[in-house]
C-alpha atoms as a PDB file:
ATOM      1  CA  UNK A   1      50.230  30.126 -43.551  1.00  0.00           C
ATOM      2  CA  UNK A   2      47.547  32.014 -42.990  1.00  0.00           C
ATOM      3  CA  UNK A   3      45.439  30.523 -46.024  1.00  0.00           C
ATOM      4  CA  UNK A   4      46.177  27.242 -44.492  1.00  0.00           C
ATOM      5  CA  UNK A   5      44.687  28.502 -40.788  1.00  0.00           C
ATOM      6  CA  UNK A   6      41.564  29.718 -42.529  1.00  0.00           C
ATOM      7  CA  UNK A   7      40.807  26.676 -44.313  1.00  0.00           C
ATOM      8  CA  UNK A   8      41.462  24.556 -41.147  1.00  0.00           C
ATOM      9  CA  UNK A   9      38.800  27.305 -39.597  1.00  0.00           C
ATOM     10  CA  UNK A  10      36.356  26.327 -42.055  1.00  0.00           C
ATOM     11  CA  UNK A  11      36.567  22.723 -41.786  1.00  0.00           C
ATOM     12  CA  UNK A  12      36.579  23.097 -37.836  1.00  0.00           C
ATOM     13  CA  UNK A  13      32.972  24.925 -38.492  1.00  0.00           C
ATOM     14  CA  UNK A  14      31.736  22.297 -41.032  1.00  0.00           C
ATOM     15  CA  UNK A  15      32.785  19.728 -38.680  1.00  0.00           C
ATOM     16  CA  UNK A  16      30.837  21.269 -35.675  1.00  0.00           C
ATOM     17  CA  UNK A  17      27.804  21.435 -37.744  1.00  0.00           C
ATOM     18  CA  UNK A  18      28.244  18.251 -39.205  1.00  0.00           C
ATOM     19  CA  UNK A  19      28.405  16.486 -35.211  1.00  0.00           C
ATOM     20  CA  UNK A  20      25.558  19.356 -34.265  1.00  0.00           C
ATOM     21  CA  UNK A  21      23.267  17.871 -36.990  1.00  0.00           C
ATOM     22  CA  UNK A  22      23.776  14.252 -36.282  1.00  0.00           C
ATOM     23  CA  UNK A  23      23.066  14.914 -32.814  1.00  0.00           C
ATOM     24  CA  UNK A  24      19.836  16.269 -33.577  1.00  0.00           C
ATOM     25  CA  UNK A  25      19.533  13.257 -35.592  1.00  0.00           C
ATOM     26  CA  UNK A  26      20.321  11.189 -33.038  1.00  0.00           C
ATOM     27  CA  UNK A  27      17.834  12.852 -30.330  1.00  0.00           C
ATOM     28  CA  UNK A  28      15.293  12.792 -32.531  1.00  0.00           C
ATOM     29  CA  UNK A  29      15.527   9.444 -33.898  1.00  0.00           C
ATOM     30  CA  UNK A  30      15.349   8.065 -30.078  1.00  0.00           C
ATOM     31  CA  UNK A  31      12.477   9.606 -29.146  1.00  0.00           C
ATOM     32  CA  UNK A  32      10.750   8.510 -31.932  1.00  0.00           C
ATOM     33  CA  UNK A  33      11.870   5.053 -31.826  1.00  0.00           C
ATOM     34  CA  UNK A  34       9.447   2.475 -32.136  1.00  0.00           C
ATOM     35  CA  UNK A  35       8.822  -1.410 -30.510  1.00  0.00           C
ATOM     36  CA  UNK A  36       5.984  -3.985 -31.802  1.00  0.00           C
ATOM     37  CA  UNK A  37       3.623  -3.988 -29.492  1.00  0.00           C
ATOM     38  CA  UNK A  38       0.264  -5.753 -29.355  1.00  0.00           C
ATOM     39  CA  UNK A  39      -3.244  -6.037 -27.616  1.00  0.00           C
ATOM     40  CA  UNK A  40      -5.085  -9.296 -26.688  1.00  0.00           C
ATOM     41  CA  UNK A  41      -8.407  -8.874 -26.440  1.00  0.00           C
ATOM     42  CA  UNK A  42     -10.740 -11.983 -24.399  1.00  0.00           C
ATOM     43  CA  UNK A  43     -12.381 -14.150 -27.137  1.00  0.00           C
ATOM     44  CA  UNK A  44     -16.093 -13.263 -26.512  1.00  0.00           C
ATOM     45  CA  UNK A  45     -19.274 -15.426 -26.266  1.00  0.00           C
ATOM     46  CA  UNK A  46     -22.455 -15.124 -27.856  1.00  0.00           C
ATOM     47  CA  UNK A  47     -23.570 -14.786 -23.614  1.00  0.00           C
ATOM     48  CA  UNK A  48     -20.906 -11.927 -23.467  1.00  0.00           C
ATOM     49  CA  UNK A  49     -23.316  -8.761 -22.767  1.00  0.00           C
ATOM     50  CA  UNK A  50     -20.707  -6.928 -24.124  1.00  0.00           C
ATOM     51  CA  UNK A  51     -17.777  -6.991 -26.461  1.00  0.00           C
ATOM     52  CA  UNK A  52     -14.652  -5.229 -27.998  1.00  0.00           C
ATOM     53  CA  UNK A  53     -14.891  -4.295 -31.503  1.00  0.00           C
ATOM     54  CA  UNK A  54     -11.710  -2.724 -32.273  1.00  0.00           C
ATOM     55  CA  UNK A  55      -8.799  -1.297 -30.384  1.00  0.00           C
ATOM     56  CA  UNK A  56      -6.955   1.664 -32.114  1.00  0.00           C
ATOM     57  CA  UNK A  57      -3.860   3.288 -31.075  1.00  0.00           C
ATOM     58  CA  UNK A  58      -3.657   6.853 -32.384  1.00  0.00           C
ATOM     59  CA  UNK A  59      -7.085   6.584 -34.094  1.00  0.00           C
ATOM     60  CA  UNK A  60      -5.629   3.886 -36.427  1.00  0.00           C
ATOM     61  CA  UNK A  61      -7.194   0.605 -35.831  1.00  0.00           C
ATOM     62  CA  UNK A  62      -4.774  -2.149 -34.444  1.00  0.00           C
ATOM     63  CA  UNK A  63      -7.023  -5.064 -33.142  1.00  0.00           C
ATOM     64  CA  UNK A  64     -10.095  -6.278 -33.937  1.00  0.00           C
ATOM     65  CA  UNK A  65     -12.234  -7.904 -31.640  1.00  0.00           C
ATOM     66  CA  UNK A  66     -12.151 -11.724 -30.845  1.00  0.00           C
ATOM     67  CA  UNK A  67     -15.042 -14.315 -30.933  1.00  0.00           C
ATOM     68  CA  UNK A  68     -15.756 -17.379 -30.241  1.00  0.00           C
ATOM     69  CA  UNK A  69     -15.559 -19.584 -33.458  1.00  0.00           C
ATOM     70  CA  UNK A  70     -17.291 -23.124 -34.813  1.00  0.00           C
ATOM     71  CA  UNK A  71     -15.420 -25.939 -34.124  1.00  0.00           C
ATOM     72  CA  UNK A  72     -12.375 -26.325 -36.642  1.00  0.00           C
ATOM     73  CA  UNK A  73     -12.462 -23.042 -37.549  1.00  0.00           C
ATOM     74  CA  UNK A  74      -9.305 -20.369 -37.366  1.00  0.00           C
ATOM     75  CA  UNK A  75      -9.640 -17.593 -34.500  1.00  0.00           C
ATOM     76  CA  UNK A  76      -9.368 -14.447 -34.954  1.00  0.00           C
ATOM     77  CA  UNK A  77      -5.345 -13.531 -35.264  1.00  0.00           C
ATOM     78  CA  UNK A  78      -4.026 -10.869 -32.716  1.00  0.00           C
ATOM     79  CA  UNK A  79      -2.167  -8.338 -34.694  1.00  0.00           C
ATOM     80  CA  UNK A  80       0.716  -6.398 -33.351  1.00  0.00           C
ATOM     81  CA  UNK A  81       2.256  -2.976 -34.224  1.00  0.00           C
ATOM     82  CA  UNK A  82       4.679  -0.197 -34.011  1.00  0.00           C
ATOM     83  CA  UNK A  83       4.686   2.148 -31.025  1.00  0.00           C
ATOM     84  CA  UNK A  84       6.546   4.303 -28.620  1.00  0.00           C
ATOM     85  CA  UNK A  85       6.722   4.210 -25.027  1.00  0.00           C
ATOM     86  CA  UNK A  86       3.832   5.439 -24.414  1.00  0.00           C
ATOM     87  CA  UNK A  87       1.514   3.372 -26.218  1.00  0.00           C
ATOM     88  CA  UNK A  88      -1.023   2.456 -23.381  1.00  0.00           C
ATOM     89  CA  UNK A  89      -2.212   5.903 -23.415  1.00  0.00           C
ATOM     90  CA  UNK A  90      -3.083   6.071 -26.648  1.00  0.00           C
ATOM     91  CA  UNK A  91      -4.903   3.203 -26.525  1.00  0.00           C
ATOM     92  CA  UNK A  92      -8.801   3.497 -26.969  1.00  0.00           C
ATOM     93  CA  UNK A  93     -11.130   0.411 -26.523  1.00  0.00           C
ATOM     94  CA  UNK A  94     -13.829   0.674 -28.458  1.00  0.00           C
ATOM     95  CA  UNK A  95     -16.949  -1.888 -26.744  1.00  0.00           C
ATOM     96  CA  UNK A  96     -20.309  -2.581 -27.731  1.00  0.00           C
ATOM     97  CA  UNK A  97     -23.604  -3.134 -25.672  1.00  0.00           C
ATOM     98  CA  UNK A  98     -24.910  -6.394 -27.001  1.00  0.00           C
ATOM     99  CA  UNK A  99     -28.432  -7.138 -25.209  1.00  0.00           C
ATOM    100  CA  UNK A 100     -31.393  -5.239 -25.026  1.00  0.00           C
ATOM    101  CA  UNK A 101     -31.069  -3.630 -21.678  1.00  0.00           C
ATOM    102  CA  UNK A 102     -29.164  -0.300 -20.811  1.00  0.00           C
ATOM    103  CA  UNK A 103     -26.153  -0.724 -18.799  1.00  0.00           C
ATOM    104  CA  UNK A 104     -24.915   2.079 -16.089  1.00  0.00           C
ATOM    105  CA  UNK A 105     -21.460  -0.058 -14.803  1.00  0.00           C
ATOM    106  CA  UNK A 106     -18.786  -1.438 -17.034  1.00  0.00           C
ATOM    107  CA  UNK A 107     -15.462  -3.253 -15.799  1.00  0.00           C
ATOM    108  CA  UNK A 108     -12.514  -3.929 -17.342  1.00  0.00           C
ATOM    109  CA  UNK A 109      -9.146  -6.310 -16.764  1.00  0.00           C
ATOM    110  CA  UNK A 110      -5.488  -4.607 -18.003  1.00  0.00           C
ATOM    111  CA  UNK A 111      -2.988  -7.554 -17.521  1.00  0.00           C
ATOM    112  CA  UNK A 112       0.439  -7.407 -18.555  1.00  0.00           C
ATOM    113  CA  UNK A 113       1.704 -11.229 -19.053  1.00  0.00           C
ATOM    114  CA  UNK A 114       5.524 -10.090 -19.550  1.00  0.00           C
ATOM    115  CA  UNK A 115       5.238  -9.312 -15.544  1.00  0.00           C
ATOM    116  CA  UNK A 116       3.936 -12.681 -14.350  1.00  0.00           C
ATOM    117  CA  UNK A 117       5.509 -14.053 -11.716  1.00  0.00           C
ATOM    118  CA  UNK A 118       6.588 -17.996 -12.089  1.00  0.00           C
ATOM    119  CA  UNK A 119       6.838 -18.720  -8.767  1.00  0.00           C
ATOM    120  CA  UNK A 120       3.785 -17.014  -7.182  1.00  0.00           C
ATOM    121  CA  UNK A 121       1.681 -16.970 -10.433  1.00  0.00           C
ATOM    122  CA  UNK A 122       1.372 -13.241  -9.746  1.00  0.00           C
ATOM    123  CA  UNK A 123       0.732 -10.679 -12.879  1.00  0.00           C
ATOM    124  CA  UNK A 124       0.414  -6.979 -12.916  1.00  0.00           C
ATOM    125  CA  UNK A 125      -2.489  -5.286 -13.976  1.00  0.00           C
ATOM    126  CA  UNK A 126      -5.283  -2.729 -13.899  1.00  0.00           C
ATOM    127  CA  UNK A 127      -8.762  -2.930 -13.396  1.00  0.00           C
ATOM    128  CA  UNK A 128     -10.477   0.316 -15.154  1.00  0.00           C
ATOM    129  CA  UNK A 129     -14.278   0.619 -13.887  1.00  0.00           C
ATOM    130  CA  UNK A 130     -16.437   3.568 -15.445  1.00  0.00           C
ATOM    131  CA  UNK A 131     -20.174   4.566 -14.544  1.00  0.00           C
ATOM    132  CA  UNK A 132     -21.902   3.881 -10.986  1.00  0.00           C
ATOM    133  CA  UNK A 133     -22.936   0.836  -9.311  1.00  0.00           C
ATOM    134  CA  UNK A 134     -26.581   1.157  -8.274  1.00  0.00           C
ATOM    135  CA  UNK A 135     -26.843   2.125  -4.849  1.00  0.00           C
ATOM    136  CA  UNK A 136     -29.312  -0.233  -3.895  1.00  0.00           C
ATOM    137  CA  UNK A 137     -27.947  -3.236  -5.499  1.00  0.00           C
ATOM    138  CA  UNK A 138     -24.000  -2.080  -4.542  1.00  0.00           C
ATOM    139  CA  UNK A 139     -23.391  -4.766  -2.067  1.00  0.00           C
ATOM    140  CA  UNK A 140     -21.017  -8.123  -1.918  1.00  0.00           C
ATOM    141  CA  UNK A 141     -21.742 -11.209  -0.229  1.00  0.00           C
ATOM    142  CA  UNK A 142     -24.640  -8.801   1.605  1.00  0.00           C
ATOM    143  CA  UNK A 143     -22.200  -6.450   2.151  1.00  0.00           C
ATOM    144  CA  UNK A 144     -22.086  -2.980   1.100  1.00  0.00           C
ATOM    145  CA  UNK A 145     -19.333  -1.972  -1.171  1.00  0.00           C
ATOM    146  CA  UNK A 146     -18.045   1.629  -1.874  1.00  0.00           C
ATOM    147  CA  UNK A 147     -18.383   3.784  -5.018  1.00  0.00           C
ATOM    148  CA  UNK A 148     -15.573   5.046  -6.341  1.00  0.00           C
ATOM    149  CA  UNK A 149     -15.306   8.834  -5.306  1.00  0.00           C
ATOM    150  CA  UNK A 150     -14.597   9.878  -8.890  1.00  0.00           C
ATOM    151  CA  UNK A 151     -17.165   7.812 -10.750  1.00  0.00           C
ATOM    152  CA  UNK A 152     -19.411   9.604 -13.170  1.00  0.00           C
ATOM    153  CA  UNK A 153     -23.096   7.927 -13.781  1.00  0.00           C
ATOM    154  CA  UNK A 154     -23.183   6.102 -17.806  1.00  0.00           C
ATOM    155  CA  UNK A 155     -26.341   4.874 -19.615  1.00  0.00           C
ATOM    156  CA  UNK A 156     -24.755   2.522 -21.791  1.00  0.00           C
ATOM    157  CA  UNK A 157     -27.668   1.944 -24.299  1.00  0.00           C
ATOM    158  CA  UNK A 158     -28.012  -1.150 -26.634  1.00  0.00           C
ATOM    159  CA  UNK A 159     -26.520  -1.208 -29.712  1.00  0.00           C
ATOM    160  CA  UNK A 160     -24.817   1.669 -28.580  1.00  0.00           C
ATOM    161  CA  UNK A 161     -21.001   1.472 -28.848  1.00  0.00           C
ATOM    162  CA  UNK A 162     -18.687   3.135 -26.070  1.00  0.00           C
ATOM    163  CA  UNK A 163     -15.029   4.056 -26.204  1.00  0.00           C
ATOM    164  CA  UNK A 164     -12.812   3.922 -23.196  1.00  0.00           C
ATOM    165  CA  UNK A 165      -9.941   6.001 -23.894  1.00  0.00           C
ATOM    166  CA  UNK A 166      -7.122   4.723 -21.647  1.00  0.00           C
ATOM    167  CA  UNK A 167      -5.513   8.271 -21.310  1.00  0.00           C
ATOM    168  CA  UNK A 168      -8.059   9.472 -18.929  1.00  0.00           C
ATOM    169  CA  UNK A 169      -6.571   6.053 -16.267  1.00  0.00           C
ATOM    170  CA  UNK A 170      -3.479   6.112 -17.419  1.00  0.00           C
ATOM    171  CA  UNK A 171      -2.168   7.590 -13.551  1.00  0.00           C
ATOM    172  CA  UNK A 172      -4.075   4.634 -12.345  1.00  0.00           C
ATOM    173  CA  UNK A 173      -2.790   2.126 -14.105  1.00  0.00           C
ATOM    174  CA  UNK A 174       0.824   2.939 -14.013  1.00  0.00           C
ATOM    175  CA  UNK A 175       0.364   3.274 -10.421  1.00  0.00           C
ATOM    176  CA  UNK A 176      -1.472  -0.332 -10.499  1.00  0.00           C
ATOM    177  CA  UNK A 177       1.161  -1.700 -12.651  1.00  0.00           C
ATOM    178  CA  UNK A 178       4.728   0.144 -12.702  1.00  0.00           C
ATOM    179  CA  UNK A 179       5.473  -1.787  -9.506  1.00  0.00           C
ATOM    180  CA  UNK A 180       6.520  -4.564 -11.138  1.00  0.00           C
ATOM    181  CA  UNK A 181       8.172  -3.055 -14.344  1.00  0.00           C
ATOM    182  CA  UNK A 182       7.673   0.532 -16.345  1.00  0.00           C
ATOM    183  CA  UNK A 183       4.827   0.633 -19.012  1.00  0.00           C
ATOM    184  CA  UNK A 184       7.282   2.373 -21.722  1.00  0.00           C
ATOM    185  CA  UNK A 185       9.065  -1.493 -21.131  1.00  0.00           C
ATOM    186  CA  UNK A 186       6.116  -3.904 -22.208  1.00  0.00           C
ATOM    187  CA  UNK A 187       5.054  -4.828 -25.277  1.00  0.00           C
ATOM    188  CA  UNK A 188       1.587  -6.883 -24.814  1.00  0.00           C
ATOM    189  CA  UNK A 189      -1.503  -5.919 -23.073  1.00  0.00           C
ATOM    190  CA  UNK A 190      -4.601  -8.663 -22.637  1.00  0.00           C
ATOM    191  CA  UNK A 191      -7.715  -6.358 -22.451  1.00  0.00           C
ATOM    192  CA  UNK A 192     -10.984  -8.532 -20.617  1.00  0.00           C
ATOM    193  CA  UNK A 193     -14.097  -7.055 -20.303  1.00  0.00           C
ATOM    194  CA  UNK A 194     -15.331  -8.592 -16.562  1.00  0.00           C
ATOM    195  CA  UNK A 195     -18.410  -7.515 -15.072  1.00  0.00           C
ATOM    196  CA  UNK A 196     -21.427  -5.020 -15.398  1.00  0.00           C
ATOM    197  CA  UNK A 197     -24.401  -3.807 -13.875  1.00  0.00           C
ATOM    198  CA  UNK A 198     -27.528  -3.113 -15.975  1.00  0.00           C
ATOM    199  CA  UNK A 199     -29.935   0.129 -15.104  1.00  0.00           C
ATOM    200  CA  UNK A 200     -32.560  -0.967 -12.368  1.00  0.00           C
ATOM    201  CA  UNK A 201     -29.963  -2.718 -10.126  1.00  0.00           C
ATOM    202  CA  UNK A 202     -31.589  -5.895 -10.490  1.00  0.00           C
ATOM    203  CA  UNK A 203     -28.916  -7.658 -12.811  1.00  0.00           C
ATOM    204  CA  UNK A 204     -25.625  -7.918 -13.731  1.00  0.00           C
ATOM    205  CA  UNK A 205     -23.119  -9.970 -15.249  1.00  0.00           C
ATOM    206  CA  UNK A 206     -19.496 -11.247 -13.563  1.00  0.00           C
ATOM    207  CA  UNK A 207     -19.086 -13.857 -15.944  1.00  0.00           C
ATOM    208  CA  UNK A 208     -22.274 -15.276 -15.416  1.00  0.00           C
ATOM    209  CA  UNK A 209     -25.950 -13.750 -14.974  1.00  0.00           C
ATOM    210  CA  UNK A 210     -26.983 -12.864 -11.329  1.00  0.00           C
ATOM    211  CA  UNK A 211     -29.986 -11.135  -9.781  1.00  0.00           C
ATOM    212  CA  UNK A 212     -30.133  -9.221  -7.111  1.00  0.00           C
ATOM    213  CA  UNK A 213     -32.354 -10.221  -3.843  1.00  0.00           C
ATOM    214  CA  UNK A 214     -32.936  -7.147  -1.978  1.00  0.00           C
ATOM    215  CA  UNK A 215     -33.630  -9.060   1.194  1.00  0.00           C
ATOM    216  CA  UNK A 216     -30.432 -10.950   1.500  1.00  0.00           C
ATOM    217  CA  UNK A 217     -28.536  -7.912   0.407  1.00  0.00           C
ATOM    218  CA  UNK A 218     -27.015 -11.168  -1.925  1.00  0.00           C
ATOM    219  CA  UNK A 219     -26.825 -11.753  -5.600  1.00  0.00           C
ATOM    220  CA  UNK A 220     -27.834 -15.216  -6.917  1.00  0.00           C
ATOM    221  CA  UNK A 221     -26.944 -17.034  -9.824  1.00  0.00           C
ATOM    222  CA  UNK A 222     -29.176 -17.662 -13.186  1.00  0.00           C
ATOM    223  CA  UNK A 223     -29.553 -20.615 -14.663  1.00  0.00           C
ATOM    224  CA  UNK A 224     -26.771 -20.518 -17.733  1.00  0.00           C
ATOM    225  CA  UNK A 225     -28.210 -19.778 -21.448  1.00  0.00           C
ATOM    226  CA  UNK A 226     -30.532 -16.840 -20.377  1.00  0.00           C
ATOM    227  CA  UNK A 227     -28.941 -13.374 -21.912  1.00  0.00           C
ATOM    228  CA  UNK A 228     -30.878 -10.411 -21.818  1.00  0.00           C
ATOM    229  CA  UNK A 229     -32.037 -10.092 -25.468  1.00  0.00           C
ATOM    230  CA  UNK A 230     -30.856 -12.635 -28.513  1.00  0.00           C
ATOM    231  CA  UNK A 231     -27.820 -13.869 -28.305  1.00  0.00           C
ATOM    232  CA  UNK A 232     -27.906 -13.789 -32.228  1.00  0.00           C
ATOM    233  CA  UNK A 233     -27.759 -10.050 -32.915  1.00  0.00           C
ATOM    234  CA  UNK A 234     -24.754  -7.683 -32.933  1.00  0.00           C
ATOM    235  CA  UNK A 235     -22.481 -10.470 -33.185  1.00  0.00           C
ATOM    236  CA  UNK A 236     -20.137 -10.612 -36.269  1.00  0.00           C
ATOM    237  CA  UNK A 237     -22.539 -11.288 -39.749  1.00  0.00           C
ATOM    238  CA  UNK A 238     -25.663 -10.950 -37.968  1.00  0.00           C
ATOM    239  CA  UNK A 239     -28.142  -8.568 -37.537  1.00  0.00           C
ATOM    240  CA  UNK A 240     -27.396  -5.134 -35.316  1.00  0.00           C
ATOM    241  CA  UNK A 241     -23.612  -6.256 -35.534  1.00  0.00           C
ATOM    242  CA  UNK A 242     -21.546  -2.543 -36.354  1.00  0.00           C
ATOM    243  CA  UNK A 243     -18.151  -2.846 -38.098  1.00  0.00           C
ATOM    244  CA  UNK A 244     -16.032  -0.020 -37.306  1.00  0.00           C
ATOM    245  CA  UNK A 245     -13.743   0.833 -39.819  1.00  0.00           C
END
């Protein structure tokens, strides 16, 4: 009898550990459990002042950048990947400064497509906007529009590449974006680089080239095909053009 009670004992114990391990197991295999994800960068112009290069999550490269490509050819592929829920902050956008001007203002478009909306065409997203507008040239249909508090002053040189680590906005964005569903519960981000002012406050770029007329307080259009610089260098197999590894 009582050999009988001790082996039960043991097998009790073996079995506790046995359900203790697996729970770890379990636990562990939960928080580490992956989705595919993926990032969408805009295809880019040879008028594009700036463009992505790469996107990496983790320091691994995930995404190359996109570009615009001769007629018949194949476009650039997005690529997804593996990653947890909380993928968007370790995100890092690597972008390049393709003319020949400095630039002190860069703006950027996070959309989330799984949010849109059908019926009111409405889509989550984020814009992220680092460096300082100059103050003389900050103004909107001649009116005057505010800094952000927290904005820090850039000089975004040519040739010079910048990366935008999406950890330091990530309270921003989920704020601008977990309204309509959590981040940890998306899988595909389209990244659009959208305006920028160059140092001097005279020009800047919204999708199109403006100058600014300090007597209007108004900014007014270029004719299209002028870029600041050659629109032939640091584009992909030309001169000036840096592939990140």
């Amino acid at each position: 009898m009582f050999k009988w009670l001790k082996a039960a004992a043991g097998c009790g114990l073996a079995l506790t550990v046995v359900l203790g391990l697996a729970f770890q197991y379990v636990r562990v295999q939960a928080a580490t459990s992956q989705t595919q994800r993926q990032v969408e960068p805009l295809v880019a112009t040879k008028m594009s002042p700036v463009v992505v290069t790469k996107i990496t999550h983790r320091d691994v490269r995930v995404q190359s950048g996109r570009f615009v490509k001769p007629r018949g050819a194949l476009s650039d592929p997005v690529t997804p990947f593996l990653a947890d829920d909380e993928w968007v902050q370790d995100l890092t956008v690597y972008l390049l400064n393709r003319t020949n001007q400095p630039i002190v203002c860069v703006v950027i478009d996070l959309t989330f497509p799984e949010t849109t909306d059908l019926a009111t065409r409405f889509r989550a997203g984020s814009q992220v906007r680092f460096g300082r507008i100059p103050t003389a040239a900050a103004y909107e249909n001649g009116r005057p529009v505010p800094q952000l508090p927290e904005s820090q002053p850039i000089l975004f040189q040519p040739g010079q590449i910048l990366a935008v680590h999406l950890r330091d906005y990530i309270d921003k964005i989920k704020a601008d974006v977990e309204r309509a569903r959590p981040l940890a519960a998306l899988t595909t981000i389209h990244v659009n680089f959208s305006m920028c002012y160059f140092a001097g406050g005279g020009l800047r770029w919204n999708g199109g080239y403006s100058v600014f007329d300090p007597q209007s307080h108004a900014w007014q259009q270029i004719a299209r095909g002028y870029f600041p610089g050659d629109p032939d260098i640091r584009w992909p197999g030309r001169s000036g053009w840096i592939d990140e590894q």
